[in-house]
PDB file of N, CA and C in Angstrom:
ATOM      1  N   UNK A   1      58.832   7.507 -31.983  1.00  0.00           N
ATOM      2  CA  UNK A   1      57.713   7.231 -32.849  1.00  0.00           C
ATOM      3  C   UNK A   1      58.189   7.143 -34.290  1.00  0.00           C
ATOM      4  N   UNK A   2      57.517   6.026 -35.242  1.00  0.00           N
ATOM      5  CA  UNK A   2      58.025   6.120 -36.609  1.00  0.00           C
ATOM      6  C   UNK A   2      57.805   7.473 -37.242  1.00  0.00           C
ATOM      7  N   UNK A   3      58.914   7.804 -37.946  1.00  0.00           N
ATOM      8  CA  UNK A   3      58.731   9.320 -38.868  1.00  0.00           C
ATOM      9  C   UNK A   3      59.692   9.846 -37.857  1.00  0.00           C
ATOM     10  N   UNK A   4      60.146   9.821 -37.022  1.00  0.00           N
ATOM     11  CA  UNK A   4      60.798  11.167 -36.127  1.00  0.00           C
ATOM     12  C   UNK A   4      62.163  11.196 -36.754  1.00  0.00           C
ATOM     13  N   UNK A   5      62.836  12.715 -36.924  1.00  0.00           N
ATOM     14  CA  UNK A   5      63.868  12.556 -37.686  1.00  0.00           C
ATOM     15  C   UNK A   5      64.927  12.788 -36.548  1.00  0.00           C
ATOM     16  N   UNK A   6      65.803  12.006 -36.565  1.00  0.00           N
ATOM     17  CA  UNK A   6      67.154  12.190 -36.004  1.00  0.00           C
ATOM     18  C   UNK A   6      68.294  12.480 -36.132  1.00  0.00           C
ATOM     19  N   UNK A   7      68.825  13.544 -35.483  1.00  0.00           N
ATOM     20  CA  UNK A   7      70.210  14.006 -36.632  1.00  0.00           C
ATOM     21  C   UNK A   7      70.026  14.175 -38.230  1.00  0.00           C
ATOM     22  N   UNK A   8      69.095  14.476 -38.249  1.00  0.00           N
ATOM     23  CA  UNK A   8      68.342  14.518 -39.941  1.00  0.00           C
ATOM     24  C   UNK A   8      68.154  13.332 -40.342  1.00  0.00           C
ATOM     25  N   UNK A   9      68.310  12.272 -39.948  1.00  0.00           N
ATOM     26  CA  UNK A   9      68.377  10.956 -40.410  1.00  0.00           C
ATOM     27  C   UNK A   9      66.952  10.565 -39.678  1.00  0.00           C
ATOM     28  N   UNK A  10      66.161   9.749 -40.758  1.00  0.00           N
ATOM     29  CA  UNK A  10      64.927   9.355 -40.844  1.00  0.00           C
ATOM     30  C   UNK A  10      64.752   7.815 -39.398  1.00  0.00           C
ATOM     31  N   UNK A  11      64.228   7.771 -38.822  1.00  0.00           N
ATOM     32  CA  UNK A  11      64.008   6.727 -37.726  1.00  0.00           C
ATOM     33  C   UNK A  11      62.629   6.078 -38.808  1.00  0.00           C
ATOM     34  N   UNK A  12      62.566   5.301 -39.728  1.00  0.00           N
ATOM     35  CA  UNK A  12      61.483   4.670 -39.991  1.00  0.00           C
ATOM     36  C   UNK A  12      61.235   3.224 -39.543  1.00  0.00           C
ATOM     37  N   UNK A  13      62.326   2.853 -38.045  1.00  0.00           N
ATOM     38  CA  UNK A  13      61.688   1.668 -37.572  1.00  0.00           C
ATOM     39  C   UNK A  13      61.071   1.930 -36.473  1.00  0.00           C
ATOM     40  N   UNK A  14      60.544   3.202 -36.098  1.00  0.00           N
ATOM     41  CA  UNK A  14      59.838   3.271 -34.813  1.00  0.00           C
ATOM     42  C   UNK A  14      60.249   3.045 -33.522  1.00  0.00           C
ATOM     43  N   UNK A  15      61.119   4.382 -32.844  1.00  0.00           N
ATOM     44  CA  UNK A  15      61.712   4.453 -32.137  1.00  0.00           C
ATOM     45  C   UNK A  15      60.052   4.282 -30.863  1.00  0.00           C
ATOM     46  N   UNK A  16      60.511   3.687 -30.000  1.00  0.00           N
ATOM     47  CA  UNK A  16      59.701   3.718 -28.603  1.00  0.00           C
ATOM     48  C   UNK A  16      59.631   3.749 -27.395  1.00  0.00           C
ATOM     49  N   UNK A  17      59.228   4.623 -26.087  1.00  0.00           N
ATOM     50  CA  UNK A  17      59.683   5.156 -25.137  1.00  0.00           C
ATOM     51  C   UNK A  17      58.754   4.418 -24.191  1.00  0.00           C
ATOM     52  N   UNK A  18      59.465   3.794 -23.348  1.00  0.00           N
ATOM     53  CA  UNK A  18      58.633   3.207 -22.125  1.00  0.00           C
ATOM     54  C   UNK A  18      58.842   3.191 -20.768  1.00  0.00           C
ATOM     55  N   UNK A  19      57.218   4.288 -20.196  1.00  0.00           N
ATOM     56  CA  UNK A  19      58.264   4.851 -19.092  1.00  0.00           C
ATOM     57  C   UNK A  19      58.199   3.748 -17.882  1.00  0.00           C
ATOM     58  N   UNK A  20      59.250   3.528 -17.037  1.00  0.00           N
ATOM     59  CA  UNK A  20      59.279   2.293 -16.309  1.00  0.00           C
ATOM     60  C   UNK A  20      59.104   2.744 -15.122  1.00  0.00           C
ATOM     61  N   UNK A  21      58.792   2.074 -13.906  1.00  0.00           N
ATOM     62  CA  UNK A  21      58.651   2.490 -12.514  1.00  0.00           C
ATOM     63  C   UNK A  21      60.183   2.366 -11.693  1.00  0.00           C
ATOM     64  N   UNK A  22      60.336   3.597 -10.878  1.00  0.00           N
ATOM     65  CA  UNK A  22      61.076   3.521 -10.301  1.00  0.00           C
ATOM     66  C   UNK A  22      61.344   2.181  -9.513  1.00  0.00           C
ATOM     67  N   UNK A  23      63.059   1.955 -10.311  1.00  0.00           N
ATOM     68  CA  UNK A  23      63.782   0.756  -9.582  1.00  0.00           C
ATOM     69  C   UNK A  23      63.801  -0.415 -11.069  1.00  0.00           C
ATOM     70  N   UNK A  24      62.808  -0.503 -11.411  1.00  0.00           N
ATOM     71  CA  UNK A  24      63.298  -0.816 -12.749  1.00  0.00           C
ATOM     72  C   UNK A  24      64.057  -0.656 -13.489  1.00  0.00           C
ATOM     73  N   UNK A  25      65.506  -1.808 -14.142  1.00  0.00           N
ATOM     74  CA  UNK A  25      67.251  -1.305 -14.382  1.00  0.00           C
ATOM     75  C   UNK A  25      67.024  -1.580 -15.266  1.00  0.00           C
ATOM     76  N   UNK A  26      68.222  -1.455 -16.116  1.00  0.00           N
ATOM     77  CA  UNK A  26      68.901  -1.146 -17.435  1.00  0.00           C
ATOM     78  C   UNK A  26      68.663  -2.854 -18.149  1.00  0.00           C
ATOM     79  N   UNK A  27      68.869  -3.453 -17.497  1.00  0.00           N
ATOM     80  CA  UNK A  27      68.380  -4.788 -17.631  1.00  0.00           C
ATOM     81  C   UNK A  27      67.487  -5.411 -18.267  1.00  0.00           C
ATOM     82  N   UNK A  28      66.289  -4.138 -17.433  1.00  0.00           N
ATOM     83  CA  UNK A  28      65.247  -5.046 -17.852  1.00  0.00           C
ATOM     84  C   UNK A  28      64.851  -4.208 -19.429  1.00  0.00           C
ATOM     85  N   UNK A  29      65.597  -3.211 -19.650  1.00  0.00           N
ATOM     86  CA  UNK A  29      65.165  -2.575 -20.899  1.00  0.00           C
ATOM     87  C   UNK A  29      65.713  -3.152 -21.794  1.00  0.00           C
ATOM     88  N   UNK A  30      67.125  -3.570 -21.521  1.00  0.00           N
ATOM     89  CA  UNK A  30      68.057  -4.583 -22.645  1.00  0.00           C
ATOM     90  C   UNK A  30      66.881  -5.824 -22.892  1.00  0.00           C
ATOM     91  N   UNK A  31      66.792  -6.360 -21.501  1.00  0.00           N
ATOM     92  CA  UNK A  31      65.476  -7.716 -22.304  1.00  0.00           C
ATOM     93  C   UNK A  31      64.280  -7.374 -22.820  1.00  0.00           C
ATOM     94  N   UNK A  32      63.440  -6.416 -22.973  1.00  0.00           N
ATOM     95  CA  UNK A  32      62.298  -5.803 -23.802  1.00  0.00           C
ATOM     96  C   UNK A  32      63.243  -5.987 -25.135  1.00  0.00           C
ATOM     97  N   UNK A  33      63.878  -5.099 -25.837  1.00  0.00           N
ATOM     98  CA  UNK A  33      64.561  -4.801 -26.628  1.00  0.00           C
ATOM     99  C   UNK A  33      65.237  -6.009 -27.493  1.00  0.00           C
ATOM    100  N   UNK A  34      66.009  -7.336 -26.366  1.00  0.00           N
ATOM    101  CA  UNK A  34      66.422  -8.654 -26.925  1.00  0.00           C
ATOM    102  C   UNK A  34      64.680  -9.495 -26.874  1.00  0.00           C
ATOM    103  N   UNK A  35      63.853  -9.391 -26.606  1.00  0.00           N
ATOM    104  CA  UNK A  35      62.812  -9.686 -26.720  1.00  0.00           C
ATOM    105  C   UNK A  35      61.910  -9.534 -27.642  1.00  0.00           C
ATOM    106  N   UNK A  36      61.979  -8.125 -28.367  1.00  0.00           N
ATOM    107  CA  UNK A  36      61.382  -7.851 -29.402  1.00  0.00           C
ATOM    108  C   UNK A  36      62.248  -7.502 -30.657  1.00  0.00           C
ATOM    109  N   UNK A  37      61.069  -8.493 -31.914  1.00  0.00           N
ATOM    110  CA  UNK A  37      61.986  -8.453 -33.074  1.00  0.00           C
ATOM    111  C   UNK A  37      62.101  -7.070 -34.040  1.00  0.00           C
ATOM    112  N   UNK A  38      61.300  -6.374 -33.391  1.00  0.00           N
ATOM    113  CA  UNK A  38      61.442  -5.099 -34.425  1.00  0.00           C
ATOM    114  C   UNK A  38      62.684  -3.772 -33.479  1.00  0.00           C
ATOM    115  N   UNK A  39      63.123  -4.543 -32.703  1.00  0.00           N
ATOM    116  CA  UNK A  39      64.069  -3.728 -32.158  1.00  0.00           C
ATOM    117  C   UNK A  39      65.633  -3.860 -32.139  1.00  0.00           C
ATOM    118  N   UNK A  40      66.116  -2.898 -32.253  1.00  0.00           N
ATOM    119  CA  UNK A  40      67.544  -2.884 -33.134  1.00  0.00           C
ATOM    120  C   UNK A  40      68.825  -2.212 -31.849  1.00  0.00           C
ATOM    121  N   UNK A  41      68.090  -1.600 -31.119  1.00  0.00           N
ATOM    122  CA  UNK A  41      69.068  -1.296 -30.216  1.00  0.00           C
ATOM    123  C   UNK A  41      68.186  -0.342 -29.015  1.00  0.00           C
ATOM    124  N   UNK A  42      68.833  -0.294 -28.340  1.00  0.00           N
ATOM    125  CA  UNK A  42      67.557   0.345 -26.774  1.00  0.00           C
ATOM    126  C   UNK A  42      69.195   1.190 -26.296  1.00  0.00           C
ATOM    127  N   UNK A  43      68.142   2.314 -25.164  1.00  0.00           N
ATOM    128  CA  UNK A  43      68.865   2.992 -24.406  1.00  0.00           C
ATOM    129  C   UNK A  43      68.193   3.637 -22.995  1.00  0.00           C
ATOM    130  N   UNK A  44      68.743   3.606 -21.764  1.00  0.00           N
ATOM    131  CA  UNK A  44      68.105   3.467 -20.466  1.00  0.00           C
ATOM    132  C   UNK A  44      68.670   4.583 -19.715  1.00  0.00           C
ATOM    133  N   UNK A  45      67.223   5.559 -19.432  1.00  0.00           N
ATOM    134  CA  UNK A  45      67.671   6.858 -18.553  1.00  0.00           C
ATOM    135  C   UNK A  45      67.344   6.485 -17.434  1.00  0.00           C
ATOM    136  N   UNK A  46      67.712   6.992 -16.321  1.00  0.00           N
ATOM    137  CA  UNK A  46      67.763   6.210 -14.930  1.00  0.00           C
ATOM    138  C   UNK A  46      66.877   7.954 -14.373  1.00  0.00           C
ATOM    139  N   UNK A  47      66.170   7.346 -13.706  1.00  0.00           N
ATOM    140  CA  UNK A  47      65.261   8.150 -12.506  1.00  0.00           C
ATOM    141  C   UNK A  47      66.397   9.463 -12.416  1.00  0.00           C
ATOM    142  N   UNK A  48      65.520  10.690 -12.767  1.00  0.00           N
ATOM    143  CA  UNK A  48      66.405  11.877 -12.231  1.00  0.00           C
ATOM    144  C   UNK A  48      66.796  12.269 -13.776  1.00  0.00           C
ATOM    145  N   UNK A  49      66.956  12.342 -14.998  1.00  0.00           N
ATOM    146  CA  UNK A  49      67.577  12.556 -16.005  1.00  0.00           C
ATOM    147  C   UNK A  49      66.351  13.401 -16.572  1.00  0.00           C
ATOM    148  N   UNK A  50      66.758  14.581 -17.062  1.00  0.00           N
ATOM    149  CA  UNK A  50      65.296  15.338 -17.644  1.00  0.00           C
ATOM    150  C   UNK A  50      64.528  15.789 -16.495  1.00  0.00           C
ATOM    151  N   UNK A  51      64.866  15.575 -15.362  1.00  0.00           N
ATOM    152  CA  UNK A  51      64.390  15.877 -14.292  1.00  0.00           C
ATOM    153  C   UNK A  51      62.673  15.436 -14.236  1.00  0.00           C
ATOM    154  N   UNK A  52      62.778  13.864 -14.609  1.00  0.00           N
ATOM    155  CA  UNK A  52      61.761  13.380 -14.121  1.00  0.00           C
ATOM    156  C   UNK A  52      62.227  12.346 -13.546  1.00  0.00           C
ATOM    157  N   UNK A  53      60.892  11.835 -12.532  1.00  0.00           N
ATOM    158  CA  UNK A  53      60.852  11.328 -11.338  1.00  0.00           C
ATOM    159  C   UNK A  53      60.646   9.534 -11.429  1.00  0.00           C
ATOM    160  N   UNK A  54      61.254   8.925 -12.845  1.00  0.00           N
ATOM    161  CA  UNK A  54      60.842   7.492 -12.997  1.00  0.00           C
ATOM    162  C   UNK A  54      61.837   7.397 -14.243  1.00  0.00           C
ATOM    163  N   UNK A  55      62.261   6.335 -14.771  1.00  0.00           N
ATOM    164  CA  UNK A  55      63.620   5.883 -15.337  1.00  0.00           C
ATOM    165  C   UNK A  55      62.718   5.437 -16.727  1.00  0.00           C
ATOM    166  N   UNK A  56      63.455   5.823 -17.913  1.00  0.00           N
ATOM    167  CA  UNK A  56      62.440   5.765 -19.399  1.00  0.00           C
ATOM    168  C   UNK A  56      63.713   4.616 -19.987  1.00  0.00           C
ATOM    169  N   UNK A  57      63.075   3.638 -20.641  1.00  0.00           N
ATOM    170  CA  UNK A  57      63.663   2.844 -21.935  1.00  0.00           C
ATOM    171  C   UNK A  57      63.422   2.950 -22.856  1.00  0.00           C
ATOM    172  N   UNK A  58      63.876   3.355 -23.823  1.00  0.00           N
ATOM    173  CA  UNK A  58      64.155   3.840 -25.448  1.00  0.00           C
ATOM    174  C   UNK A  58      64.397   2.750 -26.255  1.00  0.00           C
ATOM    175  N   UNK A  59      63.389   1.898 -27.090  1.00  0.00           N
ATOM    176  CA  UNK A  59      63.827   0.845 -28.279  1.00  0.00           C
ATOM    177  C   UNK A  59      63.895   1.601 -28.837  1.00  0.00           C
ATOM    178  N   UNK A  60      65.082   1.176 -29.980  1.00  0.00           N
ATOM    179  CA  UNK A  60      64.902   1.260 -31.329  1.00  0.00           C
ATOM    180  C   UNK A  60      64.773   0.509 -31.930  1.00  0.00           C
ATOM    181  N   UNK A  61      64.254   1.095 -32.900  1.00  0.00           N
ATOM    182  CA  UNK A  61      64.069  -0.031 -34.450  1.00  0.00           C
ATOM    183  C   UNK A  61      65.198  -0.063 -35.445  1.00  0.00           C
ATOM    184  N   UNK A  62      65.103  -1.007 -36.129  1.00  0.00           N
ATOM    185  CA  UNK A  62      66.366  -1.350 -36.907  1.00  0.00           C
ATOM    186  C   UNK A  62      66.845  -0.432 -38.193  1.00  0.00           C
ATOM    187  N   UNK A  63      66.019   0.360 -38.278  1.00  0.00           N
ATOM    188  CA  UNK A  63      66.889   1.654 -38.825  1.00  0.00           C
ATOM    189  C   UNK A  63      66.949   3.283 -38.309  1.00  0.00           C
ATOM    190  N   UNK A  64      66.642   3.137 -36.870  1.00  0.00           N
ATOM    191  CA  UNK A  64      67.130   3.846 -35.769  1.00  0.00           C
ATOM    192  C   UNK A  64      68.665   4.356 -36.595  1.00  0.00           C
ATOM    193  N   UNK A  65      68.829   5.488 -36.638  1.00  0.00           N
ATOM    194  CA  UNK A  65      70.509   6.507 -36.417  1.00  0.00           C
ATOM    195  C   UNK A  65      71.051   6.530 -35.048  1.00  0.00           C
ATOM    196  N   UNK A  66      72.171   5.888 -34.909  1.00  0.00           N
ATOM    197  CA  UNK A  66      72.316   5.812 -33.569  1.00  0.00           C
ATOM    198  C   UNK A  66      73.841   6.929 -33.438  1.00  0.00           C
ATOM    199  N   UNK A  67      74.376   7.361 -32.445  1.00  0.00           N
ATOM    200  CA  UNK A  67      75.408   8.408 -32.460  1.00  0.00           C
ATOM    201  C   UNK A  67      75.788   8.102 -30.843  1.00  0.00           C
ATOM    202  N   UNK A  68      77.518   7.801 -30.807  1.00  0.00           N
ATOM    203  CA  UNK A  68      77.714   7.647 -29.752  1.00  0.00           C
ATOM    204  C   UNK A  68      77.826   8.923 -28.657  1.00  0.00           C
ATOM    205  N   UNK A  69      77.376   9.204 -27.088  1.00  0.00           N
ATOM    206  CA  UNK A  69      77.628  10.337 -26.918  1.00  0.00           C
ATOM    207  C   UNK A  69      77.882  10.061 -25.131  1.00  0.00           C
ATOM    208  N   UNK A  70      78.877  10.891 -24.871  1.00  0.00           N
ATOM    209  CA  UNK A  70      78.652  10.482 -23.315  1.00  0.00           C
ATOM    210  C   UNK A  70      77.794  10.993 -22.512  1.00  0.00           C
ATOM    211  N   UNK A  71      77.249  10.369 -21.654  1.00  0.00           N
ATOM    212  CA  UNK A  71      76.172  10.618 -20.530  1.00  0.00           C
ATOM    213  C   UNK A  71      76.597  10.758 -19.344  1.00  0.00           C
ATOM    214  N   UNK A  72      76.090  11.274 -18.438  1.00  0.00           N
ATOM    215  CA  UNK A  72      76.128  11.198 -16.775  1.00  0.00           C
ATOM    216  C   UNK A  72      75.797   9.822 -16.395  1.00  0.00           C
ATOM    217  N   UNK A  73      76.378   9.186 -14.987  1.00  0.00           N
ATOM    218  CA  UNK A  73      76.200   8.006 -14.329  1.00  0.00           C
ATOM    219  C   UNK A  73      74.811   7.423 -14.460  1.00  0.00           C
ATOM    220  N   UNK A  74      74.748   6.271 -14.378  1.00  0.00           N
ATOM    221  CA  UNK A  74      73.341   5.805 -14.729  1.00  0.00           C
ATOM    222  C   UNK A  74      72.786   5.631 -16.262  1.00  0.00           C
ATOM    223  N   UNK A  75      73.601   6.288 -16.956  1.00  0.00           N
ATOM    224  CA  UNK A  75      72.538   5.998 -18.451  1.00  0.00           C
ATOM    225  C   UNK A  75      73.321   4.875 -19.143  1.00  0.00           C
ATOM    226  N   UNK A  76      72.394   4.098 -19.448  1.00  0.00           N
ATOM    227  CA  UNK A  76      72.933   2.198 -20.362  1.00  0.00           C
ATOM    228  C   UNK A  76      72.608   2.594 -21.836  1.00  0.00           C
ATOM    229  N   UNK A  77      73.320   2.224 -22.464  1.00  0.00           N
ATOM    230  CA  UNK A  77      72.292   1.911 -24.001  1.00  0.00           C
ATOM    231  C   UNK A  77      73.364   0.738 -24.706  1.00  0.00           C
ATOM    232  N   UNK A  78      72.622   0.334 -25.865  1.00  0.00           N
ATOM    233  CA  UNK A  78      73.332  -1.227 -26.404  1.00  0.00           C
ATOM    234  C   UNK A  78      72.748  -1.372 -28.117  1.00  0.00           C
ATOM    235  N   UNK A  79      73.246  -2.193 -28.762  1.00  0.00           N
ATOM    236  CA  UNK A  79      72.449  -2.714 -29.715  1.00  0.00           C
ATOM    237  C   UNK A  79      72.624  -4.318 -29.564  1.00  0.00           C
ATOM    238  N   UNK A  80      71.520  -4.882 -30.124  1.00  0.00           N
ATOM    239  CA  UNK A  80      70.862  -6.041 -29.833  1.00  0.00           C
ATOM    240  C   UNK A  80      71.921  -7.036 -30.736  1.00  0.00           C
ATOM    241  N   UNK A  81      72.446  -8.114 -30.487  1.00  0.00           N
ATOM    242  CA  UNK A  81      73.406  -8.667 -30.588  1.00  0.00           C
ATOM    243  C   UNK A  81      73.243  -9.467 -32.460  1.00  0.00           C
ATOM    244  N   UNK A  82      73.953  -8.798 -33.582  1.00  0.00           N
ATOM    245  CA  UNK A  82      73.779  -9.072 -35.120  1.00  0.00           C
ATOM    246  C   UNK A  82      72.872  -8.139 -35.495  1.00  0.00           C
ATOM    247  N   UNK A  83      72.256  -6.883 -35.089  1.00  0.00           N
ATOM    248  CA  UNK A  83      72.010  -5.742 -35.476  1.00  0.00           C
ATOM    249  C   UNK A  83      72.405  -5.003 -35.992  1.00  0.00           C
ATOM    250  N   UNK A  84      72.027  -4.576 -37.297  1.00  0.00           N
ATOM    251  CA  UNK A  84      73.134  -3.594 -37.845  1.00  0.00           C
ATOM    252  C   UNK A  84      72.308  -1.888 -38.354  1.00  0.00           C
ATOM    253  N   UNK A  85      72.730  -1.182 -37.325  1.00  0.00           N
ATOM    254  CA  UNK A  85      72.606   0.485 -37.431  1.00  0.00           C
ATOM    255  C   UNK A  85      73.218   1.312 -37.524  1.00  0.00           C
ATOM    256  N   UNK A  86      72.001   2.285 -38.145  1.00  0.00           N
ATOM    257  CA  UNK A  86      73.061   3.561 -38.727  1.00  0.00           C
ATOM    258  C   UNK A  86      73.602   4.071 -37.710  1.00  0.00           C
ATOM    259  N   UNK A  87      74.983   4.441 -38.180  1.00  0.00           N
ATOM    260  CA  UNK A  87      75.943   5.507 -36.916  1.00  0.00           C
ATOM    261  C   UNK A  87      75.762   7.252 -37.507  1.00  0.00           C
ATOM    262  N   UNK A  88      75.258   7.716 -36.961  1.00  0.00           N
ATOM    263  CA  UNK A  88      74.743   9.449 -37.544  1.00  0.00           C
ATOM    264  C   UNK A  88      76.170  10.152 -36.852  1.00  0.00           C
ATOM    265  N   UNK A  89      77.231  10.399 -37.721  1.00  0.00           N
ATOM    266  CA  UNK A  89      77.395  11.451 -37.333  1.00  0.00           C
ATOM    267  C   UNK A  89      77.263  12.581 -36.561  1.00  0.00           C
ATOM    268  N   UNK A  90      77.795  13.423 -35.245  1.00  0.00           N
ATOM    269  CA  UNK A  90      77.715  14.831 -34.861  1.00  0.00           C
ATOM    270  C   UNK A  90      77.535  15.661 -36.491  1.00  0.00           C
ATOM    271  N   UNK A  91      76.099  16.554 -36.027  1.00  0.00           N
ATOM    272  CA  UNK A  91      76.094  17.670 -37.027  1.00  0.00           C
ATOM    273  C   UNK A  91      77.634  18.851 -37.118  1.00  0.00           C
ATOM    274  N   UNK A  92      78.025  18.930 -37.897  1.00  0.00           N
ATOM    275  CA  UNK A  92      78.955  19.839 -38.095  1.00  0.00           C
ATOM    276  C   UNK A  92      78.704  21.584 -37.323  1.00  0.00           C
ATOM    277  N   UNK A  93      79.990  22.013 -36.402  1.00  0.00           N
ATOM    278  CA  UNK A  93      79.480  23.413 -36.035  1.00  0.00           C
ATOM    279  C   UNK A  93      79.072  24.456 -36.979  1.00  0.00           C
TER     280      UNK A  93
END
């Protein structure tokens, strides 16, 4: 949602969560995401993550903080091709 802060870093393009029906792939969240112009980069939890029972796609908006991090099998994420976002830093221990 716009306003949510990330890594202390401000998301004021309106990050958005859409939960998809099981069997619905990574795919189809990349094309929402290359589909819409206020979106800057997306990321795709697959059924079972958070221990819920249906697979969520994550747009972001184009001043989304993005931070690379590794995941368990199944999770996609991307930015939308001439997008340019913030990279947030890991907070310091």
């Amino acid at each position: 949602m716009a306003g949510t802060v990330i890594d202390e870093a401000q998301d004021s393009g309106g990050t958005r969560v859409i939960e998809f029906q099981v069997g619905q792939s990574a795919k189809e969240c990349q094309a929402l995401c290359n589909g819409d112009s206020q979106c800057g980069g997306w990321h795709y939890e697959p059924t079972g993550s958070y221990f819920i029972d249906y697979p969520r796609c994550h747009l972001k908006g184009m001043a989304a903080p993005l931070r690379v991090v590794a995941q368990d099998e199944g999770w996609v994420a991307g930015v939308k091709p001439g997008a340019k976002l913030i990279h947030a830093e890991p907070a310091a221990p």
